[in-house]
Each structure stands twice: as structure tokens, then as C-alpha cells.
N, C-alpha and C. Protein backbone atom coordinates (compact mmCIF):
# COMPACT_ATOMS: atom_id res chain seq x y z
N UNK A 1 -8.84 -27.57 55.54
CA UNK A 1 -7.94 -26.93 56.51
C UNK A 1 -6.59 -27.63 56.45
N UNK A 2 -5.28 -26.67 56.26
CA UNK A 2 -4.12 -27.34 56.05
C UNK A 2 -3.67 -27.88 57.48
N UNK A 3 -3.15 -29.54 57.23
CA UNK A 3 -2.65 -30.22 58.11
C UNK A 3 -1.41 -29.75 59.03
N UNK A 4 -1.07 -28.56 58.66
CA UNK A 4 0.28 -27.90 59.17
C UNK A 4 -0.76 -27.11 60.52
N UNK A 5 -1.51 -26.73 60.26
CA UNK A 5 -2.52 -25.98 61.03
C UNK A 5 -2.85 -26.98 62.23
N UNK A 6 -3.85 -27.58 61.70
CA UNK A 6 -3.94 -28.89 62.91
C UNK A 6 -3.05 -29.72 63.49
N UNK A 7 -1.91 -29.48 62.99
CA UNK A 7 -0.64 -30.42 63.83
C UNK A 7 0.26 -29.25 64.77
N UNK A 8 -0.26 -27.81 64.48
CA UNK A 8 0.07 -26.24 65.44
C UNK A 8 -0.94 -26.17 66.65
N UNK A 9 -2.28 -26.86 66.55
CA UNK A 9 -3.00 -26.66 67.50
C UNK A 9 -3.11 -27.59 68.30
N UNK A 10 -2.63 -29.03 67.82
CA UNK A 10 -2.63 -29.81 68.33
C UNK A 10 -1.38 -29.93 69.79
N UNK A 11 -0.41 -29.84 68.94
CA UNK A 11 0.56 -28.76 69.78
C UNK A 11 0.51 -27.59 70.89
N UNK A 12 0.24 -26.50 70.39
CA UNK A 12 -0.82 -25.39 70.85
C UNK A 12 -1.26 -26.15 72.33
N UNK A 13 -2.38 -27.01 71.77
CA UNK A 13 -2.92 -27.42 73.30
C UNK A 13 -1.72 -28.34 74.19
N UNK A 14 -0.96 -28.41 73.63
CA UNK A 14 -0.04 -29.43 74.82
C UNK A 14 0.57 -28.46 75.59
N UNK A 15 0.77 -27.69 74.97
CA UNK A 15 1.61 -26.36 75.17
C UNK A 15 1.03 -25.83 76.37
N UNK A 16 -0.37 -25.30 76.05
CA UNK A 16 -1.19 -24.15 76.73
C UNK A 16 -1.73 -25.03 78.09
N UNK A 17 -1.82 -26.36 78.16
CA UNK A 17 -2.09 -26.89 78.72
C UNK A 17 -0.96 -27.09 80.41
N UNK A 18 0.37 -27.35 79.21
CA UNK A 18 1.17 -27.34 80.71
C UNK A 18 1.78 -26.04 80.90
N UNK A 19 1.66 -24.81 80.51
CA UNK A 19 1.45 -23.42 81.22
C UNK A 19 0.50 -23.45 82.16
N UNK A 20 -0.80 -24.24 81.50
CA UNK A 20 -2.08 -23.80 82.81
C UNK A 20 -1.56 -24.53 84.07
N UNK A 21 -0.89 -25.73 83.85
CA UNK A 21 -0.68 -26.25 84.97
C UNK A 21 0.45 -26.27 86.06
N UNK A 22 1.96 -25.02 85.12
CA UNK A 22 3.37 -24.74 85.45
C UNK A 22 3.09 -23.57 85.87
N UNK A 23 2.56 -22.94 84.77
CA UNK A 23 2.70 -21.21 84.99
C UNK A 23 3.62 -20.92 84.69
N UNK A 24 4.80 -21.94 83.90
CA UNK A 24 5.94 -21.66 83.39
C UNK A 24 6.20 -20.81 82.51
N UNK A 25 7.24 -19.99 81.96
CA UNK A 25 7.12 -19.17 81.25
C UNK A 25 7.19 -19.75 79.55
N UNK A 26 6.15 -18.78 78.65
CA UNK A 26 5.76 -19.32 77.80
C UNK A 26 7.21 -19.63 76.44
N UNK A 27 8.03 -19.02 76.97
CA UNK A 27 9.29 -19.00 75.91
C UNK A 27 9.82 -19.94 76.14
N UNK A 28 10.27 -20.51 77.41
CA UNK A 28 10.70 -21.60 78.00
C UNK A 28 9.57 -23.01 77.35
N UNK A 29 8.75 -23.14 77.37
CA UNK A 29 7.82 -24.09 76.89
C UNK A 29 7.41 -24.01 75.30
N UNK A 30 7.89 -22.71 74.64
CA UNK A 30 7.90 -22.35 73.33
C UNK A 30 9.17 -23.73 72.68
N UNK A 31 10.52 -22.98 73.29
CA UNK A 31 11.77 -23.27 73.41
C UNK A 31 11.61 -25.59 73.63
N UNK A 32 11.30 -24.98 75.06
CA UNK A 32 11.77 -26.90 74.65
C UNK A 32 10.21 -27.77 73.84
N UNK A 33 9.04 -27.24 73.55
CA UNK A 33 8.32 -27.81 72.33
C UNK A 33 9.41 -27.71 70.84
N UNK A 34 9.81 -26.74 70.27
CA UNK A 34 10.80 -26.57 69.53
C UNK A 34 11.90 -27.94 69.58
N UNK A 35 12.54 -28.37 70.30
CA UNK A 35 13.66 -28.94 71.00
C UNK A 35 13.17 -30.33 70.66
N UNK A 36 11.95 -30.31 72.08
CA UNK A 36 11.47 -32.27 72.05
C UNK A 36 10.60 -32.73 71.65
N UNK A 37 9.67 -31.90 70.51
CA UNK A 37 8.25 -32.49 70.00
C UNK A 37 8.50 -32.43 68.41
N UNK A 38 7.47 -33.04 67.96
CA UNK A 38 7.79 -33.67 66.22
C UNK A 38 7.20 -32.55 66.01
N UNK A 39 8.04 -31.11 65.62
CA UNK A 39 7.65 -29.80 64.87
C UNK A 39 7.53 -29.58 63.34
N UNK A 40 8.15 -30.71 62.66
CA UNK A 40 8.65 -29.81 61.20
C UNK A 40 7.47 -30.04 60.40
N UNK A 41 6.05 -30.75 60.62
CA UNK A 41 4.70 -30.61 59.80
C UNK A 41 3.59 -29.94 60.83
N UNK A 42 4.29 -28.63 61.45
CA UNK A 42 3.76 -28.04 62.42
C UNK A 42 3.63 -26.76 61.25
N UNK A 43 2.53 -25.73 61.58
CA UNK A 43 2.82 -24.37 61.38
C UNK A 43 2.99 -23.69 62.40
N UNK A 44 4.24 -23.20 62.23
CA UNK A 44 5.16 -23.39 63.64
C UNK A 44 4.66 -21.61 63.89
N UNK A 45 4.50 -21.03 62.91
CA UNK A 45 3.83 -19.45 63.25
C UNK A 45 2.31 -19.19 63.80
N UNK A 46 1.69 -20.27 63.62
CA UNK A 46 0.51 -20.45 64.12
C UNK A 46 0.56 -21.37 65.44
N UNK A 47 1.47 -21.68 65.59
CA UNK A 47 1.83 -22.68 67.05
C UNK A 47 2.26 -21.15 68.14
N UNK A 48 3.23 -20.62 67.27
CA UNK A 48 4.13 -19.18 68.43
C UNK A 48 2.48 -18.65 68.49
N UNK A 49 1.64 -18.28 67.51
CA UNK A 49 0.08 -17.31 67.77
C UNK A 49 0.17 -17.84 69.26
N UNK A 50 -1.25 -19.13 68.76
CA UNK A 50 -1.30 -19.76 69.66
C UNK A 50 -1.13 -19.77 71.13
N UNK A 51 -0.06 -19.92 70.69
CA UNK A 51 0.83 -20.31 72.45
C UNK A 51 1.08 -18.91 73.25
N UNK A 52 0.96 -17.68 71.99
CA UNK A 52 1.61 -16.22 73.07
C UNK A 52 0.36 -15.42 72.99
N UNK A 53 -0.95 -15.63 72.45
CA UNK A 53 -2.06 -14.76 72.11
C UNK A 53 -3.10 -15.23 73.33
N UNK A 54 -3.05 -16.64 73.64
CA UNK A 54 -4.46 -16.77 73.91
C UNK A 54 -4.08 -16.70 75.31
N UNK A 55 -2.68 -17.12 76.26
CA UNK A 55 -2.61 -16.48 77.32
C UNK A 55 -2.35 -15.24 77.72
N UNK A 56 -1.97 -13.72 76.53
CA UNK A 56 -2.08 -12.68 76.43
C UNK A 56 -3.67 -12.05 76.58
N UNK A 57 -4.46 -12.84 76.06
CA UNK A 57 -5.76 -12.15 75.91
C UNK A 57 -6.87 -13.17 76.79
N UNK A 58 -6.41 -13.69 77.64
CA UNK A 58 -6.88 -14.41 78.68
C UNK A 58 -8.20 -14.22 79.23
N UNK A 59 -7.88 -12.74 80.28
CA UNK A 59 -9.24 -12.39 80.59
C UNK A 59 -10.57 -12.02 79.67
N UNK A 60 -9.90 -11.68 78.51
CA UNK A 60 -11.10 -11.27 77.93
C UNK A 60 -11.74 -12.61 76.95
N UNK A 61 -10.95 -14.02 76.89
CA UNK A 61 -11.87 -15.24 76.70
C UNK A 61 -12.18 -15.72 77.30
N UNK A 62 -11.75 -15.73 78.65
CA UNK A 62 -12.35 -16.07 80.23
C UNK A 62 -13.94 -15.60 79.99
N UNK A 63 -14.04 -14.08 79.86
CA UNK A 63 -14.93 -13.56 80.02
C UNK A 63 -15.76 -13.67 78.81
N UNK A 64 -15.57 -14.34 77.87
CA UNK A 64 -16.58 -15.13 77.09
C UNK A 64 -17.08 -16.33 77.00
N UNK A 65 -16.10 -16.86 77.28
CA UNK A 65 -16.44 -18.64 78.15
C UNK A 65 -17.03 -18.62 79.24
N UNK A 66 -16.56 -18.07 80.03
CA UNK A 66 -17.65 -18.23 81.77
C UNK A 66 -19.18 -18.34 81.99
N UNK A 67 -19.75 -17.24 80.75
CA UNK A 67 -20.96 -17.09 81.33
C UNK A 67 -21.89 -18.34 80.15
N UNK A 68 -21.34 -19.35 79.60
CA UNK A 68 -21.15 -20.03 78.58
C UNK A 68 -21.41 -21.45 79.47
N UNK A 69 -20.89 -21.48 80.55
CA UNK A 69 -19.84 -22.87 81.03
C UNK A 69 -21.38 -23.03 82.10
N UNK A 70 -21.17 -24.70 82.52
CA UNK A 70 -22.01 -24.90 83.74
C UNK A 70 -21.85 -24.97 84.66
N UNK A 71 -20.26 -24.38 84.96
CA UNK A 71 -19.65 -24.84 86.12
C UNK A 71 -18.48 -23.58 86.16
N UNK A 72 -17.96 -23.51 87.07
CA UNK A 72 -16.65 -22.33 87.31
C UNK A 72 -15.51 -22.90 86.43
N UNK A 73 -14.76 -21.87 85.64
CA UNK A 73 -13.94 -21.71 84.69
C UNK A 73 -12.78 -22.89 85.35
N UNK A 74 -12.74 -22.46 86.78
CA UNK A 74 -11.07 -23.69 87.04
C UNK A 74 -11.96 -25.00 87.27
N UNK A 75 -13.09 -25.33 87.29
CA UNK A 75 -13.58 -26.69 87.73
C UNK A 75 -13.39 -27.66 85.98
N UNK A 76 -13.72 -26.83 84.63
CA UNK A 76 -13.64 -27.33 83.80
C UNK A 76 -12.44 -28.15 83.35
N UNK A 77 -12.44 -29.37 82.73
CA UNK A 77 -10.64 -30.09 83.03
C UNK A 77 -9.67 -29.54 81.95
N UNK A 78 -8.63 -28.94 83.05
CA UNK A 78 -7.83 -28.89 82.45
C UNK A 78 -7.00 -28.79 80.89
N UNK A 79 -7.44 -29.92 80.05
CA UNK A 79 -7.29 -30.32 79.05
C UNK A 79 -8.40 -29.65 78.07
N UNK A 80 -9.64 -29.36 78.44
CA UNK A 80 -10.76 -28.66 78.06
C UNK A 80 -10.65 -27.56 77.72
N UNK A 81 -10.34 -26.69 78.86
CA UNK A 81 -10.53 -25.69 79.56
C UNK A 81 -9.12 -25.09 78.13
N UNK A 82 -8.22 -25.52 78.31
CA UNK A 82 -6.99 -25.07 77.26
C UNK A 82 -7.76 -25.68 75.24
N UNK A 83 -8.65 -26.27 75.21
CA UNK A 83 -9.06 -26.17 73.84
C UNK A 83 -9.83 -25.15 74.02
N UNK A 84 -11.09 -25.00 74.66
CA UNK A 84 -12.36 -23.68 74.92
C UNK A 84 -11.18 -22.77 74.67
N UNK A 85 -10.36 -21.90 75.55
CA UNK A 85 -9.60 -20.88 75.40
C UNK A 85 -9.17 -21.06 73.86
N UNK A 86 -8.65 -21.84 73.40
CA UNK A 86 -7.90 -21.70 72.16
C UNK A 86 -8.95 -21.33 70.69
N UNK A 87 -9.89 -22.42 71.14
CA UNK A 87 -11.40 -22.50 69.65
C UNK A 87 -11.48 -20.80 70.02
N UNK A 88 -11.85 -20.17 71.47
CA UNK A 88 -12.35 -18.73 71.17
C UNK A 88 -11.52 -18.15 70.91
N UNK A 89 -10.53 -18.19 71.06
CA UNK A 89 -9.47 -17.24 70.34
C UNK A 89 -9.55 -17.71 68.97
N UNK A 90 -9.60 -18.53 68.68
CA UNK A 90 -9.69 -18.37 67.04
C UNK A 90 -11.17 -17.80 66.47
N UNK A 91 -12.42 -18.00 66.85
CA UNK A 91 -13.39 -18.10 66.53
C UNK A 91 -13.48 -16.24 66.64
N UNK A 92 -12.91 -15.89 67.89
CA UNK A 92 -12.51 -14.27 67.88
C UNK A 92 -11.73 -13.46 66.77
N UNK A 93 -10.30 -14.29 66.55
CA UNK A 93 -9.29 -13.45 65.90
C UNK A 93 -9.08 -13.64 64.73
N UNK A 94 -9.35 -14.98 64.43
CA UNK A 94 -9.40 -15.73 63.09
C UNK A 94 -10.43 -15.89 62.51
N UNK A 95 -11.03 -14.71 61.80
CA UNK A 95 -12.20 -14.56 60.68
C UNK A 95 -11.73 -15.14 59.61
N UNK A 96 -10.70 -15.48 59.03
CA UNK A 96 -10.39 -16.33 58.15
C UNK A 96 -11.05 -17.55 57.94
N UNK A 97 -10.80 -18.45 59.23
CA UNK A 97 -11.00 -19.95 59.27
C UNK A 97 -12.85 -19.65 59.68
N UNK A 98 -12.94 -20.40 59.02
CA UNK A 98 -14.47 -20.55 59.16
C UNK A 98 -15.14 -21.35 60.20
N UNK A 99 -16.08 -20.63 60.95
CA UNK A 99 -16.37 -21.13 62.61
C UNK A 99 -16.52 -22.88 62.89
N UNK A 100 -16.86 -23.00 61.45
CA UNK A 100 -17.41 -24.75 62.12
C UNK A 100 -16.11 -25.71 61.63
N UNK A 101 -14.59 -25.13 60.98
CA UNK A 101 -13.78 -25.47 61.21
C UNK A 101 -12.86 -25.58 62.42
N UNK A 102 -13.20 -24.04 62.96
CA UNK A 102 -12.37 -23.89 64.13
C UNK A 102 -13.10 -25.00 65.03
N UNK A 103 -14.78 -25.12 65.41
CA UNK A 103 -15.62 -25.76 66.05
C UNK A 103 -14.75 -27.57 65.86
N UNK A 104 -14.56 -27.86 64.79
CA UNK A 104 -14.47 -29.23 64.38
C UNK A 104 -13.22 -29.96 64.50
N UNK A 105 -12.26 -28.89 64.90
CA UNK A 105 -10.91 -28.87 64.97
C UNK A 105 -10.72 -29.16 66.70
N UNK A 106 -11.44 -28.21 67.32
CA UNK A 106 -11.70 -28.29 68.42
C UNK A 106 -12.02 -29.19 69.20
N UNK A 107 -13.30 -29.72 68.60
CA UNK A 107 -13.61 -31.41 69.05
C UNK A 107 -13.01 -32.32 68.85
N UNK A 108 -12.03 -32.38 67.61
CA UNK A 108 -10.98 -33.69 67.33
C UNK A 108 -9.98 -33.48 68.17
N UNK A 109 -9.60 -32.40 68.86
CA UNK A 109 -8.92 -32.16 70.07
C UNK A 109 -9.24 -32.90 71.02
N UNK A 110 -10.44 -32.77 71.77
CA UNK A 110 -11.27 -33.02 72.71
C UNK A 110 -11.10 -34.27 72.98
N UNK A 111 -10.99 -34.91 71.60
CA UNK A 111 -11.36 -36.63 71.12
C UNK A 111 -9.88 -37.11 71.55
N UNK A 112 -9.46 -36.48 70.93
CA UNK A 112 -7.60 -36.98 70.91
C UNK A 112 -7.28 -36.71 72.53
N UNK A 113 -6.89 -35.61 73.13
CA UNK A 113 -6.29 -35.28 74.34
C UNK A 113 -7.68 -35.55 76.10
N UNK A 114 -8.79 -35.36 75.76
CA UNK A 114 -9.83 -34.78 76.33
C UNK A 114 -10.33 -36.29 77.49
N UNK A 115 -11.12 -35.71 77.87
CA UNK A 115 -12.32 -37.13 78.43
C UNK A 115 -12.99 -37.69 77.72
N UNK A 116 -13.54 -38.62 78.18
CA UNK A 116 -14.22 -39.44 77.77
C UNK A 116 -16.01 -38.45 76.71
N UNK A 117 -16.24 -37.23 77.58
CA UNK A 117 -17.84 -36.94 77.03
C UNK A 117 -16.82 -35.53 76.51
N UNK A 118 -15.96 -35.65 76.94
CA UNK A 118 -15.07 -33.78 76.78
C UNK A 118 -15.67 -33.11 75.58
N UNK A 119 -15.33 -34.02 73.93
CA UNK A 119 -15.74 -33.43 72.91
C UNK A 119 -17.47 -32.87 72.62
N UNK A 120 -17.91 -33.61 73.42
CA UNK A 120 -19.90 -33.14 73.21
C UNK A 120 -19.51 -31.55 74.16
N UNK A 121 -18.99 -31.18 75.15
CA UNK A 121 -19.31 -30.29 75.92
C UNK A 121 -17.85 -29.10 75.22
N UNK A 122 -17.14 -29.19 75.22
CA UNK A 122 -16.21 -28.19 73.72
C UNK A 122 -17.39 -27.44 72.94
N UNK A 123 -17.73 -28.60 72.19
CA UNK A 123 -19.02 -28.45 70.79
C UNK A 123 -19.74 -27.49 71.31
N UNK A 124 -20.45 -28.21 72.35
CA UNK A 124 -21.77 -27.26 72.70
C UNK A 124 -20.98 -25.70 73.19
N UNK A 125 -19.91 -26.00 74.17
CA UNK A 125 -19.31 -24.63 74.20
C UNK A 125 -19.20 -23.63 73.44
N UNK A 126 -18.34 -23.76 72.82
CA UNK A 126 -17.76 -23.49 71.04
C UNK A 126 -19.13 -23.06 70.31
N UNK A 127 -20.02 -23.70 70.08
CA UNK A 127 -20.86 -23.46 69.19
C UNK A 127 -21.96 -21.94 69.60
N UNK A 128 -21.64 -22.18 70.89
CA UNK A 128 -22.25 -20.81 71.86
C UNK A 128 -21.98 -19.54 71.65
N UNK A 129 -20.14 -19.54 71.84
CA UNK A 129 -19.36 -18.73 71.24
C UNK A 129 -19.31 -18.03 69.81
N UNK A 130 -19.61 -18.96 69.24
CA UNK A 130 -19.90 -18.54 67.71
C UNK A 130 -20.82 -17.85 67.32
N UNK A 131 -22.09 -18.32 68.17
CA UNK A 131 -23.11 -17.78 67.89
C UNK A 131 -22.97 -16.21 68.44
N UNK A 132 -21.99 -15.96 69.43
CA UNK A 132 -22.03 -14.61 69.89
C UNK A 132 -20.88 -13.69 68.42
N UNK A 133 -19.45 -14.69 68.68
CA UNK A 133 -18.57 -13.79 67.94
C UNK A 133 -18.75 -13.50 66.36
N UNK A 134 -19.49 -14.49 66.00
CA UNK A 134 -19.70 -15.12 64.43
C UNK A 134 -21.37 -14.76 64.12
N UNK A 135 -22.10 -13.86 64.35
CA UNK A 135 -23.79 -14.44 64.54
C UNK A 135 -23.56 -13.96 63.29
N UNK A 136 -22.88 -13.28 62.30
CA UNK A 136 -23.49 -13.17 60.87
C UNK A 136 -22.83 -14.60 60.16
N UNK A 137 -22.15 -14.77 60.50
CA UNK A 137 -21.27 -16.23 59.43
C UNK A 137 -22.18 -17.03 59.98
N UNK A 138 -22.74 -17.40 61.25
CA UNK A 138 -23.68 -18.36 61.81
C UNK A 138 -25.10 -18.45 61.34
N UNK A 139 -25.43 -17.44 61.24
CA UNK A 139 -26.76 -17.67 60.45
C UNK A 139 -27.06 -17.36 58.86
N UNK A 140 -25.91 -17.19 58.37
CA UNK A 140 -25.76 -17.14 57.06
C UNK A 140 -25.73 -19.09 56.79
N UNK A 141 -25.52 -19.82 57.23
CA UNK A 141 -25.63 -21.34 57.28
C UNK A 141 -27.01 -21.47 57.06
């Protein structure tokens, strides 16, 4: 998986993260990521996805995560809660990337930005998901 990718999602989640917590508008937070964050080994077209798809299509990964989760969608932290949204949007839209990349990408998220147990409960999330959006790539393994 190209490093331009993982340095867009990595991003991505900083991004999506302080929308969840501004509600600011996403051009405005497009705009100054652009401005004040180390962009130029970013894939900066997969950062704009990212950042304008997965709060566009919200309810309907809400509504694949929820019944997934052990707990109510706003109790999950914050920081979580914005990788889960992002892995299913990819694991949804991005048949390209192959699930246990998106899955693995996800958890080094978790690891990097997350809690302390964050990345075991992503995984197990994520891997749930897959099994719904992905069940032929999943059991073709």
C-alpha cells in the first residue's frame, strides 16, 4: 500500500476527527489542513475523498457500525469512532484496496492517534464489517 495513501488517512483522521468535534465546515478544515499540516507526501485526492465522502455518507456507515458496536455510536471515543467511519467507507467504496489492508491501516491508526486497547476493538470492528461488505473477498482467504 502506497505511503502517499497512509499519510491521506492518517490525515483524513485528524481531519474527520475535529469536524466530529467542531462541526466546522469541511472546506474550512480541508483549507487550513492544506495551509498547516506536512501535505506534500500526502495523497492529497484521497485525503479531499476522505474528508468529503465519509461525512457525506454518514448515516448509512452509522448504520453499519451501530449494530456492530457494544455500546452507542457517540459513547465510542472520538478518535475511534472517526477511524470505524473511515475503514467502512473504504471497506464499502474501495474494492480496490484489499479488506485486510484497509483493516491494518486502520489499526496502525488506532495505535498512532487511539487509546490505549482502541486498536484490538477497530480490528474486531472492522473485521465485522468486512465480513458483511466483503463476504466474497473474506472467505476467499
Amino acid at each position: 500500500m502506497s505511503k502517499a495513501r497512509s499519510r491521506a488517512r492518517q490525515r483524513a483522521v485528524q481531519a474527520l476527527y475535529q469536524w466530529q468535534l467542531t462541526a466546522q465546515n469541511l472546506g474550512e478544515i480541508e483549507t487550513q489542513f492544506l495551509e498547516e499540516r506536512e501535505m506534500g507526501k500526502a495523497d492529497l485526492e484521497f485525503f479531499h475523498e476522505l474528508l468529503h465522502e465519509v461525512p457525506a455518507r454518514l448515516d448509512e456507515l452509522d448504520g453499519l457500525l451501530t449494530p456492530l458496536l457494544d455500546r452507542p455510536l457517540p459513547q465510542v471515543d472520538p478518535v475511534e469512532r472517526a477511524i470505524l467511519r473511515m475503514g467502512c467507507y473504504e471497506l464499502k467504496f474501495h474494492l480496490d484496496t484489499p479488506y485486510r489492508v484497509v483493516i491494518n491501516e486502520a489499526v496502525e491508526l488506532a495505535k498512532m492517534f487511539g487509546g490505549e486497547q482502541g486498536h484490538k476493538y477497530v480490528n474486531s470492528v472492522l473485521d465485522k464489517v468486512a465480513r458483511q461488505v466483503r463476504a466474497v473477498e473474506v472467505k476467499a482467504r
